[in-house]
C-alpha atoms as a PDB file:
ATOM      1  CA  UNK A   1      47.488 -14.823  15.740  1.00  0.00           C
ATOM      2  CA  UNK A   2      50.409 -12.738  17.033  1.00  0.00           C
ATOM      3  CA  UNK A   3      49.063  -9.385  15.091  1.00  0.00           C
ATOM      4  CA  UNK A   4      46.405  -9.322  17.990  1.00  0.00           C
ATOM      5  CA  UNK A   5      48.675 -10.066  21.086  1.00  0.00           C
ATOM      6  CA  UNK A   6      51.430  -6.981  19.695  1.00  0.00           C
ATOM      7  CA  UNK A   7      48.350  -5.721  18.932  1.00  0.00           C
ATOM      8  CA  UNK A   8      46.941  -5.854  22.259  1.00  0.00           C
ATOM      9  CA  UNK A   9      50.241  -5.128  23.684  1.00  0.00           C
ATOM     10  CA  UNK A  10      50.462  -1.862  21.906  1.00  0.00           C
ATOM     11  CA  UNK A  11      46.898  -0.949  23.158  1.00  0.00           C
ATOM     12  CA  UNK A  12      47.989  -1.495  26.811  1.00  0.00           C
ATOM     13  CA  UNK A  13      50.873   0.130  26.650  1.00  0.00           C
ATOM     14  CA  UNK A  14      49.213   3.581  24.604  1.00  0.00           C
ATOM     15  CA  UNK A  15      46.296   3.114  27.796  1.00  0.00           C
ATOM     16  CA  UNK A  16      49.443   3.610  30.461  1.00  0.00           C
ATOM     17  CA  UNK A  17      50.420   6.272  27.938  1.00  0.00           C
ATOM     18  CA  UNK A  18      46.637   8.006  27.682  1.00  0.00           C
ATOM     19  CA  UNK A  19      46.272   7.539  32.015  1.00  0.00           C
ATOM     20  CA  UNK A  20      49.630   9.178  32.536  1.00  0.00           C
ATOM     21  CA  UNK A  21      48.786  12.224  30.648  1.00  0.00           C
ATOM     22  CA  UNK A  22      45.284  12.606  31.576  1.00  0.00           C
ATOM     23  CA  UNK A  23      46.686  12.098  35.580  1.00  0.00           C
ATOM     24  CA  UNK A  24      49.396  14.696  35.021  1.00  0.00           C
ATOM     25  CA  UNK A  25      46.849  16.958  33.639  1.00  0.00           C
ATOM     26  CA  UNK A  26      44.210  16.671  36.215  1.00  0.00           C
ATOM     27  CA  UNK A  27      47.111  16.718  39.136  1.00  0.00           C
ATOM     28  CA  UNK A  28      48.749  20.077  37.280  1.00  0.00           C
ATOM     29  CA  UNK A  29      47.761  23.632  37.373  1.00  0.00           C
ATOM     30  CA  UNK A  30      50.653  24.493  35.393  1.00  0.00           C
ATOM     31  CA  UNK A  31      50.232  27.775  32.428  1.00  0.00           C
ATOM     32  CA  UNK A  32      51.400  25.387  30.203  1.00  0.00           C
ATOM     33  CA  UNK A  33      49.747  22.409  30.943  1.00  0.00           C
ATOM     34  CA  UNK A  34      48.746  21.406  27.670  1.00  0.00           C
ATOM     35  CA  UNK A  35      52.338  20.849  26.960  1.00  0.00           C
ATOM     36  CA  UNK A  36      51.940  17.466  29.104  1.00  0.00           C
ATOM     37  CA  UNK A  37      49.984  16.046  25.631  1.00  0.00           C
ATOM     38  CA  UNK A  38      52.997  16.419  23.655  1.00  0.00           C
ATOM     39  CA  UNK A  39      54.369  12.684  23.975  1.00  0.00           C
ATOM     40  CA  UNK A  40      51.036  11.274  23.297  1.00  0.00           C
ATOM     41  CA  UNK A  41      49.910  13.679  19.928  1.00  0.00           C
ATOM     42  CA  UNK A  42      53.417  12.457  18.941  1.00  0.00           C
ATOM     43  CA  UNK A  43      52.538   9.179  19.277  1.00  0.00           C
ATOM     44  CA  UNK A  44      49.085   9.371  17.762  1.00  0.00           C
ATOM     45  CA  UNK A  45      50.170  11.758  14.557  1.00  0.00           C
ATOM     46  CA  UNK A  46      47.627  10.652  12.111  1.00  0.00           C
ATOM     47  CA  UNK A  47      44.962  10.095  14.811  1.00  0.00           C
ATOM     48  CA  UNK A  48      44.804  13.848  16.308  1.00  0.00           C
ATOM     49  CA  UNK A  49      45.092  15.648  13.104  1.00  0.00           C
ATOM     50  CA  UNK A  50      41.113  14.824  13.672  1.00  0.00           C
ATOM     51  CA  UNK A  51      40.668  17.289  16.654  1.00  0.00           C
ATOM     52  CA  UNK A  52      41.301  19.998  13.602  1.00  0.00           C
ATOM     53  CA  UNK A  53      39.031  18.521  10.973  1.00  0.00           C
ATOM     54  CA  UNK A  54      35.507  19.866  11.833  1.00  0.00           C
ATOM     55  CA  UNK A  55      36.716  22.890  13.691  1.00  0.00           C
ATOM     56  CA  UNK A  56      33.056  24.392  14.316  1.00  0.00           C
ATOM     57  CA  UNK A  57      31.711  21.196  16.105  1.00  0.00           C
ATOM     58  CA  UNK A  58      34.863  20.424  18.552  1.00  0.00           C
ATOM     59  CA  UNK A  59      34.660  24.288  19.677  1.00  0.00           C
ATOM     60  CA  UNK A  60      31.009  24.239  20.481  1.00  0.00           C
ATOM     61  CA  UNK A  61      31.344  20.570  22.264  1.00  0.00           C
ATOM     62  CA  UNK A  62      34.511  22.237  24.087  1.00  0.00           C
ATOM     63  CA  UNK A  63      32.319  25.724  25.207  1.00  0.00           C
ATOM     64  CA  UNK A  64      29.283  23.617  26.123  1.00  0.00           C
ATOM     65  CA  UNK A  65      32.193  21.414  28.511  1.00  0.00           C
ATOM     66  CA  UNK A  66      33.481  24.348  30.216  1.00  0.00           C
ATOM     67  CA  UNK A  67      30.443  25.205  31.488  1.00  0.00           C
ATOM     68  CA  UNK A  68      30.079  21.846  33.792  1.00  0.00           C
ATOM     69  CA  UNK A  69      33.387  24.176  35.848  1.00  0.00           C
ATOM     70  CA  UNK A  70      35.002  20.901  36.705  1.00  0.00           C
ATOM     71  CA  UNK A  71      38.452  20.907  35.341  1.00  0.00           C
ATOM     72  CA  UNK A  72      38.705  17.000  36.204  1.00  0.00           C
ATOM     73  CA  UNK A  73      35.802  16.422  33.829  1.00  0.00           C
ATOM     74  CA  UNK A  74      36.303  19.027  31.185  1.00  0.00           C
ATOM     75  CA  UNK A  75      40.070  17.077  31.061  1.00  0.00           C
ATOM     76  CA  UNK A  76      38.507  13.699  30.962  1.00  0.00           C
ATOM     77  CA  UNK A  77      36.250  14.428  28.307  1.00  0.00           C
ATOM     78  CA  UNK A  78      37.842  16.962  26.255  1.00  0.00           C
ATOM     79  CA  UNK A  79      38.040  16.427  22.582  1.00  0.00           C
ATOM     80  CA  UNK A  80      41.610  15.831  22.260  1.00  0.00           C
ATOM     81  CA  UNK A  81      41.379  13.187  25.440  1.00  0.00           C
ATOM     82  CA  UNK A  82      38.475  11.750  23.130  1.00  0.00           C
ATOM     83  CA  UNK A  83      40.305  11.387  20.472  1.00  0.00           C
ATOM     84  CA  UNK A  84      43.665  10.266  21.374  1.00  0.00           C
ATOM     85  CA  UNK A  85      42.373   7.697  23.853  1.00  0.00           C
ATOM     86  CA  UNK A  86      39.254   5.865  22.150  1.00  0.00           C
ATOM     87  CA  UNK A  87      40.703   6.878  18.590  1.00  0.00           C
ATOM     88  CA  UNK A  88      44.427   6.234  19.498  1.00  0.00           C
ATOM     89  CA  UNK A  89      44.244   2.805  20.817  1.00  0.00           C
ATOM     90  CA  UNK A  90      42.445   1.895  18.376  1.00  0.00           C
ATOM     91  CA  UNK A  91      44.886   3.088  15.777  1.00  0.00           C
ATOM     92  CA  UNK A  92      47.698   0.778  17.600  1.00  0.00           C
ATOM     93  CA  UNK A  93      45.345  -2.199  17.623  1.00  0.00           C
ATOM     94  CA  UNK A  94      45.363  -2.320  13.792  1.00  0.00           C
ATOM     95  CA  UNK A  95      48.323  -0.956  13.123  1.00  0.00           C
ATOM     96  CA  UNK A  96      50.368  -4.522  13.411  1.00  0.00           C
ATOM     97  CA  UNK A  97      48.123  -5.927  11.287  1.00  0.00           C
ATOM     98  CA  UNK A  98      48.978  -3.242   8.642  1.00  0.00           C
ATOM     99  CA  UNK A  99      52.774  -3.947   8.690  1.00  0.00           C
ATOM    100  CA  UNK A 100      53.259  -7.612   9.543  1.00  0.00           C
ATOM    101  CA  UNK A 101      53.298  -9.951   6.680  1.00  0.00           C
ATOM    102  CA  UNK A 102      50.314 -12.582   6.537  1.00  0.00           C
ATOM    103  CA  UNK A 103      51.789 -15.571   8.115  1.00  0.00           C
ATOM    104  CA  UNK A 104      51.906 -13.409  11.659  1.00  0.00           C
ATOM    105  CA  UNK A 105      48.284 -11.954  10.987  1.00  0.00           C
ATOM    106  CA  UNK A 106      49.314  -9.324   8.974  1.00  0.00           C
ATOM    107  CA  UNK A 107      47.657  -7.717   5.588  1.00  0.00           C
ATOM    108  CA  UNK A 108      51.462  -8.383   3.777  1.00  0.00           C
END
């Protein structure tokens, strides 16, 4: 069906998105280096309005990461980088098959 190959498509090209960012942060010790997530939160809006939904867990996972002192790792696995990279492709995997109509693969 072609839903899955734009589908696909859009999931490859939201990875080079994700690997950019997370490169540029690792690479950057910039004060405002969390600026570098902009293109990809705008990108993923309804995806990383979950970072802010259960406020009390993602702080306490985020503490208990900046302990390992590694900012490579406490990049990689932050809760944002969770989010808008297993969350966020997923999101443009299904989301041709929300707006194409039913003969292409779509729900329409």
């Amino acid at each position: 069906m072609i839903s899955k190959q734009i589908g696909l498509g859009c999931v490859v090209l939201h990875g080079m998105l994700y690997f950019w960012t997370i490169d540029q942060l690792v690479h950057t010790y910039d004060a405002q280096r969390e600026l570098i997530w902009i293109p990809l939160v705008i990108v993923d809006f309804p995806v990383w309005l979950l970072a802010y939904f259960p406020g009390d867990w993602w702080s306490g996972y985020n503490a208990w990461l900046d302990h390992w002192n590694h900012p490579a790792l406490s990049t990689l696995f932050s809760s944002q980088s969770l989010i808008l990279g297993i969350l966020g492709s997923l999101w443009w995997y299904f989301l041709p098959r929300l707006f194409l109509p039913s003969k292409w693969g779509g729900v329409w």
